[in-house]
C-alpha atoms as a PDB file:
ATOM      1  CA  UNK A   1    -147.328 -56.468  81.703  1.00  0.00           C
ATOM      2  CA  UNK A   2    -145.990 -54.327  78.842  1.00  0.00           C
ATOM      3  CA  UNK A   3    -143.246 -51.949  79.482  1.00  0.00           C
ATOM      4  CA  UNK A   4    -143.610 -48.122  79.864  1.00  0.00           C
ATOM      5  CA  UNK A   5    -141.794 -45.756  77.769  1.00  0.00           C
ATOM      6  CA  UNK A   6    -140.205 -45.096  80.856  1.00  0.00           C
ATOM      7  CA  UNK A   7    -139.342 -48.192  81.519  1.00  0.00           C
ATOM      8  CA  UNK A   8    -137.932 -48.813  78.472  1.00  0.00           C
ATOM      9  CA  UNK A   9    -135.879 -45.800  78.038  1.00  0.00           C
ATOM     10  CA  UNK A  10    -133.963 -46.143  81.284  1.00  0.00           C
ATOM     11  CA  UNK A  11    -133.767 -50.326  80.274  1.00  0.00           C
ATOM     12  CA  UNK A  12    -132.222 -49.304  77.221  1.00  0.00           C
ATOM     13  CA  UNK A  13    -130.050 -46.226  78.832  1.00  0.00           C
ATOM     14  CA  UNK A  14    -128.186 -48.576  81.260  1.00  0.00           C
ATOM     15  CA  UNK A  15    -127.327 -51.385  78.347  1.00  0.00           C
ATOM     16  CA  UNK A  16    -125.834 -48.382  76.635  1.00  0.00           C
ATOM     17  CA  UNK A  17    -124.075 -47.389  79.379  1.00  0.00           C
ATOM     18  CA  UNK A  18    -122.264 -50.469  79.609  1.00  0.00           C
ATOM     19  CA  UNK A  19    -121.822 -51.127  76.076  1.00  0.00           C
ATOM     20  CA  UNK A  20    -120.460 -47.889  75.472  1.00  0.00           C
ATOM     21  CA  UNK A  21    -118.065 -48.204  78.820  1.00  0.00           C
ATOM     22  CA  UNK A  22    -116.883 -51.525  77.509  1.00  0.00           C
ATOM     23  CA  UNK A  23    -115.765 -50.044  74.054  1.00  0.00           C
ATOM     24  CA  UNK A  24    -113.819 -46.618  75.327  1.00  0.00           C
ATOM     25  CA  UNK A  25    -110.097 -46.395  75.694  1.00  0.00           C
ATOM     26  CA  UNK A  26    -108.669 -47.794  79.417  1.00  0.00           C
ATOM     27  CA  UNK A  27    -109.113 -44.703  81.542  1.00  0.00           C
ATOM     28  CA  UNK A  28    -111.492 -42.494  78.844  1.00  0.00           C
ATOM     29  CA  UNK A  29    -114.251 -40.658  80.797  1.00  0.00           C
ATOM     30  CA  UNK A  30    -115.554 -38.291  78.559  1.00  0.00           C
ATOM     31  CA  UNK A  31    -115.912 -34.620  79.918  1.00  0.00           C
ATOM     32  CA  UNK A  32    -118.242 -33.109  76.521  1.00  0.00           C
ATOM     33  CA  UNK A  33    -120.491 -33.898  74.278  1.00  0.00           C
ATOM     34  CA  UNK A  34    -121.188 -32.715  71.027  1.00  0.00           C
ATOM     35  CA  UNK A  35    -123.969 -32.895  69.001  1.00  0.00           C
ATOM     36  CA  UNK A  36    -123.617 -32.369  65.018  1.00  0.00           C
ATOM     37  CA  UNK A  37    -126.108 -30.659  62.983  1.00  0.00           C
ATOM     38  CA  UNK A  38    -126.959 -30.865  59.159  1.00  0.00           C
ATOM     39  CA  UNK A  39    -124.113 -30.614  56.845  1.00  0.00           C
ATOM     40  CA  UNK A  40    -121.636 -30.569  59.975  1.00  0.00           C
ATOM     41  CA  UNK A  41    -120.197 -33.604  59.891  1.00  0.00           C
ATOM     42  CA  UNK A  42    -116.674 -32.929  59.159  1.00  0.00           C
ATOM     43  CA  UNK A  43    -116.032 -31.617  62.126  1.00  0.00           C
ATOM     44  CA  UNK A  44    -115.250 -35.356  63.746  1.00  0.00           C
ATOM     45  CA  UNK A  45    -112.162 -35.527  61.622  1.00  0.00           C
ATOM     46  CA  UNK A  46    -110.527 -32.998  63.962  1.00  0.00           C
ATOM     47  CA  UNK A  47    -111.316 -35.629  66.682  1.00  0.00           C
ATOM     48  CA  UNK A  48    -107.686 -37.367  67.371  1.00  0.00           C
ATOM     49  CA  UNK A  49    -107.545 -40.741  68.591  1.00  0.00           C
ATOM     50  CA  UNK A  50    -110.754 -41.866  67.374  1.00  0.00           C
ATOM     51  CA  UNK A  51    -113.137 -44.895  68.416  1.00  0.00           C
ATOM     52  CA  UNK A  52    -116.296 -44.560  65.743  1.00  0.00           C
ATOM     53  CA  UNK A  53    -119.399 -46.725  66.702  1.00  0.00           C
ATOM     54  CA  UNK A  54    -122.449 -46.977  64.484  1.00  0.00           C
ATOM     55  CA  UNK A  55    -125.967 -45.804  65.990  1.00  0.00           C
ATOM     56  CA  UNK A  56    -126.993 -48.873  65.254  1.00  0.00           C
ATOM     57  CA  UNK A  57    -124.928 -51.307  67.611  1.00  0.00           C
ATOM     58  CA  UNK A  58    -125.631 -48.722  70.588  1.00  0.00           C
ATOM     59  CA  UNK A  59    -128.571 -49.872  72.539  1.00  0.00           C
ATOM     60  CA  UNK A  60    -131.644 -47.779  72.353  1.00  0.00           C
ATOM     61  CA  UNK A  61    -130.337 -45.808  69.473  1.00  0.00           C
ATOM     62  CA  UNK A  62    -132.059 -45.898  66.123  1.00  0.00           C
ATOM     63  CA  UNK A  63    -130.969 -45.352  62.475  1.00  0.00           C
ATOM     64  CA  UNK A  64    -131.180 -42.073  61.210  1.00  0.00           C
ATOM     65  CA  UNK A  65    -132.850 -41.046  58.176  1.00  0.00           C
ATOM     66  CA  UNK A  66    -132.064 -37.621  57.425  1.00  0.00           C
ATOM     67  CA  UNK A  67    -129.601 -36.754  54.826  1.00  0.00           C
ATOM     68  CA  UNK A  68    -126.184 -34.898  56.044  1.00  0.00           C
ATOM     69  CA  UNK A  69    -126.650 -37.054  59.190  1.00  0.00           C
ATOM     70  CA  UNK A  70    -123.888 -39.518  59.440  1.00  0.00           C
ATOM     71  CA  UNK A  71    -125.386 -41.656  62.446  1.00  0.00           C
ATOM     72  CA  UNK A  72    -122.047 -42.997  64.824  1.00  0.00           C
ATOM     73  CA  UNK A  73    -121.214 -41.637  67.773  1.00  0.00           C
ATOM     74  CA  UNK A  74    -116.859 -40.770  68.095  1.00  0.00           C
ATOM     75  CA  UNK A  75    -115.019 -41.071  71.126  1.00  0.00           C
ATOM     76  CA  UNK A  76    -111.573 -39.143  71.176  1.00  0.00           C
ATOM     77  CA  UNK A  77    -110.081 -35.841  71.979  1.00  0.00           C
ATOM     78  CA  UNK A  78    -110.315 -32.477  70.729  1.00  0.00           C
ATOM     79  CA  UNK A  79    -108.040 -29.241  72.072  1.00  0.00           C
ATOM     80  CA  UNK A  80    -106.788 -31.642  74.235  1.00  0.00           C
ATOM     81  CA  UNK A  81    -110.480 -32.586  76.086  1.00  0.00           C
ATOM     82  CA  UNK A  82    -112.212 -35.940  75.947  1.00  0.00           C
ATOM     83  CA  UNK A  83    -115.196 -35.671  73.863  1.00  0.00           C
ATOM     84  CA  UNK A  84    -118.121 -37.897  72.441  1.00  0.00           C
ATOM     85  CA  UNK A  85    -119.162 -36.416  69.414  1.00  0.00           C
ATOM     86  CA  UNK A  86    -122.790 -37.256  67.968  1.00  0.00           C
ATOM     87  CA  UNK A  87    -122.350 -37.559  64.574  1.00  0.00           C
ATOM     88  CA  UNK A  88    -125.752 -36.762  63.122  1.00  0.00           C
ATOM     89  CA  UNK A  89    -129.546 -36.566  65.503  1.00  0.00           C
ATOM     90  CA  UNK A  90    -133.076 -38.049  65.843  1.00  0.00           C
ATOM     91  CA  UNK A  91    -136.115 -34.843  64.839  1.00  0.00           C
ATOM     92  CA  UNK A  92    -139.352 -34.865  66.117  1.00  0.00           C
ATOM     93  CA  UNK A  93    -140.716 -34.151  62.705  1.00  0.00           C
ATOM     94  CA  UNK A  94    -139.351 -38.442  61.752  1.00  0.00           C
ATOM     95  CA  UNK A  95    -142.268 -39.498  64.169  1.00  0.00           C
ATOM     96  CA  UNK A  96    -140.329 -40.640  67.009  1.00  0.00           C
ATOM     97  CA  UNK A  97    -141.081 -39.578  70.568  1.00  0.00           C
ATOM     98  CA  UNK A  98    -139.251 -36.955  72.416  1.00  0.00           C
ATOM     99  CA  UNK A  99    -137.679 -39.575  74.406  1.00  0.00           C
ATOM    100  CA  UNK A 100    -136.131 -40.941  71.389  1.00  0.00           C
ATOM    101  CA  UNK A 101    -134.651 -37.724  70.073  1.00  0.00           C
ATOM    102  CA  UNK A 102    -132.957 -36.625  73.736  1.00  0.00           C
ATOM    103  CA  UNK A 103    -131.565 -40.344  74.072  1.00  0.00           C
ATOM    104  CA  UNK A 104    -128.082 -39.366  73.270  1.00  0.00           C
ATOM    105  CA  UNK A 105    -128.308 -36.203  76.096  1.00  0.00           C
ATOM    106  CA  UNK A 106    -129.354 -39.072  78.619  1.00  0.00           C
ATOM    107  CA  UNK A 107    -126.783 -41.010  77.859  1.00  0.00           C
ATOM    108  CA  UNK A 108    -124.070 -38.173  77.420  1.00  0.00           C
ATOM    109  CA  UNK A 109    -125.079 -37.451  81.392  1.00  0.00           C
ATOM    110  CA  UNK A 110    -124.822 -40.851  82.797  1.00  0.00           C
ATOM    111  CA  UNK A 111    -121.376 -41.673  81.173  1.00  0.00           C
ATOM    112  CA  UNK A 112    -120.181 -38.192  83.531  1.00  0.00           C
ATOM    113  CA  UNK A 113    -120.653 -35.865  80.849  1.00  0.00           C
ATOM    114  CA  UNK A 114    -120.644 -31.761  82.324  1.00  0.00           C
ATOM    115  CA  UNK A 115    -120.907 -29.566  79.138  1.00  0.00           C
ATOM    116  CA  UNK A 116    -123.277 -29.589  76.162  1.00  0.00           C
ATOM    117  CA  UNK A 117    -122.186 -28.686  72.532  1.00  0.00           C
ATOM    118  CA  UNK A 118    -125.087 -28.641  70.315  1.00  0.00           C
ATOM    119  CA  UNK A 119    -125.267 -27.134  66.780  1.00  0.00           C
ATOM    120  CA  UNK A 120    -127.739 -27.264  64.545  1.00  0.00           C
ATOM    121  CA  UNK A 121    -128.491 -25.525  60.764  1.00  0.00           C
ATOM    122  CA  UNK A 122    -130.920 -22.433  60.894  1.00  0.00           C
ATOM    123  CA  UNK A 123    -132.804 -20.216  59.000  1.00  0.00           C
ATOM    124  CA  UNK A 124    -132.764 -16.745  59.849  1.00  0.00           C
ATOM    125  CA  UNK A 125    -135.526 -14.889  60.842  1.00  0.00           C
ATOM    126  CA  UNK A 126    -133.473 -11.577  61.756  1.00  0.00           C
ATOM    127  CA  UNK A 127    -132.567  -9.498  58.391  1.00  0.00           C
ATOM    128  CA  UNK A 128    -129.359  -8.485  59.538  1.00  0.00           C
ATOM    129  CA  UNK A 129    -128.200 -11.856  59.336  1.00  0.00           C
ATOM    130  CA  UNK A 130    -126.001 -13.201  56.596  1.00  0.00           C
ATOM    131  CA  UNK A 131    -125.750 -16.657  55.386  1.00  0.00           C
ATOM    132  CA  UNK A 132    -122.896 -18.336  56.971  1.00  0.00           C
ATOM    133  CA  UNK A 133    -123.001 -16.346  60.136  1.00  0.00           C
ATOM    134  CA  UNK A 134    -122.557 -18.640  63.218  1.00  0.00           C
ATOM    135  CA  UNK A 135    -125.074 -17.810  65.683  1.00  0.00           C
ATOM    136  CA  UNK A 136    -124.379 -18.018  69.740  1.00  0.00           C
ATOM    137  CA  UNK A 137    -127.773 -19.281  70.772  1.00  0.00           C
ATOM    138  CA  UNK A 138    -129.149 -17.217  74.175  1.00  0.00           C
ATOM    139  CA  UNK A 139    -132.685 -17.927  74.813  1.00  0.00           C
ATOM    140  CA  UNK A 140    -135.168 -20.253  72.755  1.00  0.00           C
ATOM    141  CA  UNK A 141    -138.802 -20.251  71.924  1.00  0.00           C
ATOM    142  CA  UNK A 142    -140.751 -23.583  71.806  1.00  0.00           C
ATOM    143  CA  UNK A 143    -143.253 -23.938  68.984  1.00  0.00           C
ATOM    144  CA  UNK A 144    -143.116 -27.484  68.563  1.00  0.00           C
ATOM    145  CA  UNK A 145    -146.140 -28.044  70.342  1.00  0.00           C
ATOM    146  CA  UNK A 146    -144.391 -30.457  72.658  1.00  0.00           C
ATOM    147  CA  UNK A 147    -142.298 -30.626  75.744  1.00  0.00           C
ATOM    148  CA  UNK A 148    -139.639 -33.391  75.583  1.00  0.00           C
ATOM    149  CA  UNK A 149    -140.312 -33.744  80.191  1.00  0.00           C
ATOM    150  CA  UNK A 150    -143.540 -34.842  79.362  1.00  0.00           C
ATOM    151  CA  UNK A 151    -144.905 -38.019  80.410  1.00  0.00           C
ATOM    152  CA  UNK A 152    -143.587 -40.255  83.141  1.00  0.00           C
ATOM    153  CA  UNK A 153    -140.877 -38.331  85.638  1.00  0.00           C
ATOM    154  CA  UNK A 154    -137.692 -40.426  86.998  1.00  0.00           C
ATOM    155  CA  UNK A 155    -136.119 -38.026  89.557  1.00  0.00           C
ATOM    156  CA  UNK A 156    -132.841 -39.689  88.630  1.00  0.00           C
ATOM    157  CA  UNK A 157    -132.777 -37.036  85.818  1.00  0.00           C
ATOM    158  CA  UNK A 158    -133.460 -34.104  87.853  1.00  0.00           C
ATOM    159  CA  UNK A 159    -136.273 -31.373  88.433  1.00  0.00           C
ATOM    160  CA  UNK A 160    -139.948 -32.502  87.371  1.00  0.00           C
ATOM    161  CA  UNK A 161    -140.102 -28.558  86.776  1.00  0.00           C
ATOM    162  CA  UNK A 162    -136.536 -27.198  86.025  1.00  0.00           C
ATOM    163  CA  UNK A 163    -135.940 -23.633  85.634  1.00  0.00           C
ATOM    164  CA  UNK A 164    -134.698 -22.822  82.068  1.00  0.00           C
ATOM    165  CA  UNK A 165    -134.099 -19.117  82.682  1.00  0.00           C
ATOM    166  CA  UNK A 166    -130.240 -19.839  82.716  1.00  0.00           C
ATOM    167  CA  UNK A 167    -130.969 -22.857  79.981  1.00  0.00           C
ATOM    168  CA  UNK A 168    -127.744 -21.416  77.606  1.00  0.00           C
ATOM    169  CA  UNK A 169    -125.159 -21.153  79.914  1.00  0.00           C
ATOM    170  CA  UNK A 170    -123.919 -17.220  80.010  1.00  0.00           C
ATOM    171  CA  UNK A 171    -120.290 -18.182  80.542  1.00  0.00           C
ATOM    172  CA  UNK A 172    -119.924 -20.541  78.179  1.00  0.00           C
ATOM    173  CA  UNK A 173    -121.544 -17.718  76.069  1.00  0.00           C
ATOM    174  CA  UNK A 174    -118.832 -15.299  76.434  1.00  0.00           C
ATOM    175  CA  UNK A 175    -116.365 -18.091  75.947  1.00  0.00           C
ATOM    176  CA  UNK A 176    -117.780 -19.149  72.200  1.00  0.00           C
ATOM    177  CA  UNK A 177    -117.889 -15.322  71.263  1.00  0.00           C
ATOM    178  CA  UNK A 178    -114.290 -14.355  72.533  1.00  0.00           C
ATOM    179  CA  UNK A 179    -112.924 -17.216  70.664  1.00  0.00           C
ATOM    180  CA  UNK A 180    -115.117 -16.362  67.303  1.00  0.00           C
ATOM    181  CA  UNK A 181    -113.482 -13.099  67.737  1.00  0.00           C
ATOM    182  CA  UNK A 182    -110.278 -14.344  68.175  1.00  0.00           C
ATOM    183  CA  UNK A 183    -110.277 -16.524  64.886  1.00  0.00           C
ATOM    184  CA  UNK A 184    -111.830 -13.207  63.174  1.00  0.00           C
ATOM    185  CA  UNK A 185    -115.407 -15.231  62.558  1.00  0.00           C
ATOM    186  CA  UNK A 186    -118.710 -13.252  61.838  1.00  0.00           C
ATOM    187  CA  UNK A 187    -120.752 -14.586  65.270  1.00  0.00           C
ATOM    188  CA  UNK A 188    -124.335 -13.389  66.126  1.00  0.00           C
ATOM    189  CA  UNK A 189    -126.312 -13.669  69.674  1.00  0.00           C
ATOM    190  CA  UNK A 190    -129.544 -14.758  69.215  1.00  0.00           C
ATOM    191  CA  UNK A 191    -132.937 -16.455  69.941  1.00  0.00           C
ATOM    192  CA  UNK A 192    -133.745 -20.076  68.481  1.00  0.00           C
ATOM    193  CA  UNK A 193    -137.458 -20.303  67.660  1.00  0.00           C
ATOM    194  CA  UNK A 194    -137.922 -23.874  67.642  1.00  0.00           C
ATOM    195  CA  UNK A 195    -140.801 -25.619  65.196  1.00  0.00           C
ATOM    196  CA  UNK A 196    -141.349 -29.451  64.385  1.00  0.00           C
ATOM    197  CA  UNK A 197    -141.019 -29.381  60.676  1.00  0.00           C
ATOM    198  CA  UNK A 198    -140.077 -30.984  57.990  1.00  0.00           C
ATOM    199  CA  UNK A 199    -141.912 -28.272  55.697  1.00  0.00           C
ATOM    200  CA  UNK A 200    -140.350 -24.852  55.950  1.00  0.00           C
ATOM    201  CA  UNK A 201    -142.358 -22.184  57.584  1.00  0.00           C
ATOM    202  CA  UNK A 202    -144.691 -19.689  55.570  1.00  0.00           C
ATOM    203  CA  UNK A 203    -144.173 -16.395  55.381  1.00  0.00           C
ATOM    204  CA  UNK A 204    -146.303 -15.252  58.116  1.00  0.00           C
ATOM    205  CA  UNK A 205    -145.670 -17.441  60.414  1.00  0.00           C
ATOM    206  CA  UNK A 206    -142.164 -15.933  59.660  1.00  0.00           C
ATOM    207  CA  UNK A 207    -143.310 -12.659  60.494  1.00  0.00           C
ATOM    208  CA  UNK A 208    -144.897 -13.949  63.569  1.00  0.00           C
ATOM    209  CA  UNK A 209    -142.094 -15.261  64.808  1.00  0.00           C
ATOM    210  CA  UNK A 210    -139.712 -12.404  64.142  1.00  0.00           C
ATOM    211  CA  UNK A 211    -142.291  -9.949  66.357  1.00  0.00           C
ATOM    212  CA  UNK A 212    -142.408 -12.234  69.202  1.00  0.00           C
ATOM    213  CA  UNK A 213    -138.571 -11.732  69.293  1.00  0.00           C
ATOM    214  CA  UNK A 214    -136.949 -14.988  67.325  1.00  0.00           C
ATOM    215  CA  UNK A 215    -133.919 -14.057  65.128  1.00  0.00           C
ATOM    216  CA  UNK A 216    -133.429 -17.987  63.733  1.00  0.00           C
ATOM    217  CA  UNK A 217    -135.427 -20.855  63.337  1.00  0.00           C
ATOM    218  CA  UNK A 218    -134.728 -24.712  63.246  1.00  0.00           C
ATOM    219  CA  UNK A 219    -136.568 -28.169  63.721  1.00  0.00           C
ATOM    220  CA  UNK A 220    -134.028 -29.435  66.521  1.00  0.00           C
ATOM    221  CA  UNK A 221    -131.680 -27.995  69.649  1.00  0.00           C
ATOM    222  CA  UNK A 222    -134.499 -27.144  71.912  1.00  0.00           C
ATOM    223  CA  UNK A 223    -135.547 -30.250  73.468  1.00  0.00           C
ATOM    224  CA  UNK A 224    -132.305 -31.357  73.871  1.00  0.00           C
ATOM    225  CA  UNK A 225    -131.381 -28.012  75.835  1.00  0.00           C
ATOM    226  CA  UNK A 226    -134.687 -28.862  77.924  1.00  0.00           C
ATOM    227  CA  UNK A 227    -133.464 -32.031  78.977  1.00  0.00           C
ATOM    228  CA  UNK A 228    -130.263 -31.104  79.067  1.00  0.00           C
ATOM    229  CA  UNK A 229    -130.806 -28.193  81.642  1.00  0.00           C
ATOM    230  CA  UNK A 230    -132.552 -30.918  83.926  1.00  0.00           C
ATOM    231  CA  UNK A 231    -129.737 -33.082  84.074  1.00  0.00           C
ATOM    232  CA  UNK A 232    -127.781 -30.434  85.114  1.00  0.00           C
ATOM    233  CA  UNK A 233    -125.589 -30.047  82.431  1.00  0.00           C
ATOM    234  CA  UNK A 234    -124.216 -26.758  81.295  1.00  0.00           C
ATOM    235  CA  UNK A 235    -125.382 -25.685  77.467  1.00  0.00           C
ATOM    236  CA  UNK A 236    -123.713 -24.239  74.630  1.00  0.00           C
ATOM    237  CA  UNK A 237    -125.793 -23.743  71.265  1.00  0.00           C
ATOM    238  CA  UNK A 238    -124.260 -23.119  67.760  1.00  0.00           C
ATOM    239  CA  UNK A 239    -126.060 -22.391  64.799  1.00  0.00           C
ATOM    240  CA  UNK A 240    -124.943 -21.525  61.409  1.00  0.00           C
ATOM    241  CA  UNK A 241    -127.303 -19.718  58.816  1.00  0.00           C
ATOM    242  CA  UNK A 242    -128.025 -21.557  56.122  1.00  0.00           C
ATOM    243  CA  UNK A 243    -130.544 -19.416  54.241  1.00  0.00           C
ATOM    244  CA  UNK A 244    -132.759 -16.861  55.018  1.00  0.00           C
ATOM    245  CA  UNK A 245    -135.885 -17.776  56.237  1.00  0.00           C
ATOM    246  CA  UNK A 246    -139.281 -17.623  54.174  1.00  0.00           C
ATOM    247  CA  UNK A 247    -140.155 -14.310  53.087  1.00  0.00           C
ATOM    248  CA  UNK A 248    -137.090 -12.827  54.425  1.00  0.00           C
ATOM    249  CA  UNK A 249    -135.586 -13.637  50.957  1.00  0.00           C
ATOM    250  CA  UNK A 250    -137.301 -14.377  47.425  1.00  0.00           C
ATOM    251  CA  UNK A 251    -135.316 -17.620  47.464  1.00  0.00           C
ATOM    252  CA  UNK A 252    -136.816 -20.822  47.317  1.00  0.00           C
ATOM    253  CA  UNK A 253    -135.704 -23.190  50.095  1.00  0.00           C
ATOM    254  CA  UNK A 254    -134.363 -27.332  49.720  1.00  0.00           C
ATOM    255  CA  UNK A 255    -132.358 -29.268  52.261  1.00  0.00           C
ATOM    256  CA  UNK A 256    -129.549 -29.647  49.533  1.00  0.00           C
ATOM    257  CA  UNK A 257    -128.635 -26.038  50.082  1.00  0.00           C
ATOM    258  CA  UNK A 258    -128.728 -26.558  53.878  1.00  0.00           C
ATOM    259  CA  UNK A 259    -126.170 -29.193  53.327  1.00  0.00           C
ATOM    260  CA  UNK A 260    -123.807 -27.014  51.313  1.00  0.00           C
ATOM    261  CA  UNK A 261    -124.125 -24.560  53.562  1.00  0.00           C
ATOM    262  CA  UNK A 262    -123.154 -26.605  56.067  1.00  0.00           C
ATOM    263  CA  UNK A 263    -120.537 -27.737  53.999  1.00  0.00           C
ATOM    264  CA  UNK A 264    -119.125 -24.242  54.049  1.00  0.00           C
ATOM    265  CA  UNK A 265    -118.927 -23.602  57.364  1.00  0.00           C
ATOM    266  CA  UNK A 266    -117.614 -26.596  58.387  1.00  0.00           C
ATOM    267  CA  UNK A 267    -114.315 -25.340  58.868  1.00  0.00           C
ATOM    268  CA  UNK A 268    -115.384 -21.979  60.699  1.00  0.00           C
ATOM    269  CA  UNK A 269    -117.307 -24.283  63.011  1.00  0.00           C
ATOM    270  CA  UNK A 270    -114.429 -27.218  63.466  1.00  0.00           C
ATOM    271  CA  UNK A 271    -112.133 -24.054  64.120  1.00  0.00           C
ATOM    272  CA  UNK A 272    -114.557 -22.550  66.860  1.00  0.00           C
ATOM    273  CA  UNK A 273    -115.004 -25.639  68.560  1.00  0.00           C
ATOM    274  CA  UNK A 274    -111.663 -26.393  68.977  1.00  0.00           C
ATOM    275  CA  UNK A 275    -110.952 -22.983  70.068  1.00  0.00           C
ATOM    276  CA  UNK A 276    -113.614 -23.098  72.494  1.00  0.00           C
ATOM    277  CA  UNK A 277    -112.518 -26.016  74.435  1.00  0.00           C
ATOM    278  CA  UNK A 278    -109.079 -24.367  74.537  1.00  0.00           C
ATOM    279  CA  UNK A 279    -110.790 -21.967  76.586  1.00  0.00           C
ATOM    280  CA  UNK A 280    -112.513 -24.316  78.887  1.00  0.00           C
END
């Protein structure tokens, strides 16, 4: 008999688990994860003592495809923590199921994991954004038409029906914005309207969003929070505006620019970070 999804997923969870366990430091348990978005990936050489291991040799994990993601996960520290940093992420919008892109959150959880870092590259939806203002993710909205807790339930990962009213953890909240204003960095608090991509949104679906309450927009961070949130794990989302969203601006939108932008605020965001788990 063929295997389930399921089945699979939790096959291909524990190899990791033990591949990954045989390849850290004597006496590593990691204590964060963090998940880079596009452009972001220079934040991994503030990661001291590092172990770097290609996607590929991790079990379960595919390639990535995406430019500005590198694809290896990086054991080390950071501010003094122990941290596994996801260098790069699985979208919905490559044709993979949502088990596929909240692999890495499964697997951050059963190697003892507590805290969630996840960042991502948005486009804002609120006009009083700027480019290259980092935004302190509070609630979401889900427009990608799909629920990564779909499907078959293992009640080793938690809740069939979690409660996501406290999905972005408020304390960890305060934390990122006291240490933004700290290092004198523009922050904004705001809700991630989350769509499946890869084409930008029009105009009016824009608009749409914007009344319904969204001040960003992305193609990622949501279903990881979702699953995240089940597992118990405590959630901090970053985003950094890349470009204003369709119809907010006259400018016409690539994923090159995305990159640079990301580019640019790579240092903001490495400096956040590590100010943030100063804090914790």
């Amino acid at each position: 008999m063929a295997k389930t999804e399921s089945s699979q997923s939790l096959s291909f969870l524990a190899q990791a688990v033990h591949f990954l366990r045989r390849k850290m430091p004597v006496g590593f348990k990691p204590e964060i994860a963090i998940v880079l978005g596009s452009g972001l990936a220079d934040l991994v050489q503030a990661v001291q003592k590092p172990r770097m291991i290609p996607y590929s040799q991790i079990p379960g994990t595919l390639p990535l495809g995406v430019p500005g993601h590198r694809g290896e996960l990086v054991l080390g520290e950071m501010s003094g923590k122990k941290v596994m940093v996801f260098s790069g992420r699985k979208h919905y919008y490559e044709g993979v199921p949502m088990s596929v892109v909240t692999y890495p959150l499964r697997l951050a959880a059963r190697l003892g994991v507590q805290k969630i870092i996840l960042t991502s590259a948005v486009g804002a939806v609120n006009p009083r954004y700027r480019i290259g203002d980092i935004v302190v993710i509070r609630d979401h909205l889900n427009f990608m038409g799909a629920n990564p807790l779909r499907g078959a339930h293992d009640p080793s990962f938690g809740a069939r029906f979690p409660d996501l009213s406290g999905c972005y953890g408020l304390s960890l909240q305060k934390l990122a914005v006291a240490a933004a204003k700290k290092l004198k960095i523009r922050t904004q608090s705001g809700i991630y309207c989350a769509v499946i991509g890869p084409s930008y949104e029009t105009p009016a679906e824009i608009q749409a969003f914007g009344r319904l309450g969204a001040d960003v927009v992305g193609m990622s961070v949501v279903p990881e929070a979702i699953v995240s949130r089940q597992m118990n794990l405590e959630v901090l989302a970053l985003s950094h505006v890349s470009n204003m969203a369709s119809g907010i601006s006259k400018q016409r939108l690539n994923h090159g620019e995305v990159l640079e932008a990301g580019k640019a605020s790579g240092r903001s965001f490495t400096n956040l970070i590590s100010q943030i788990l100063k804090s914790l």
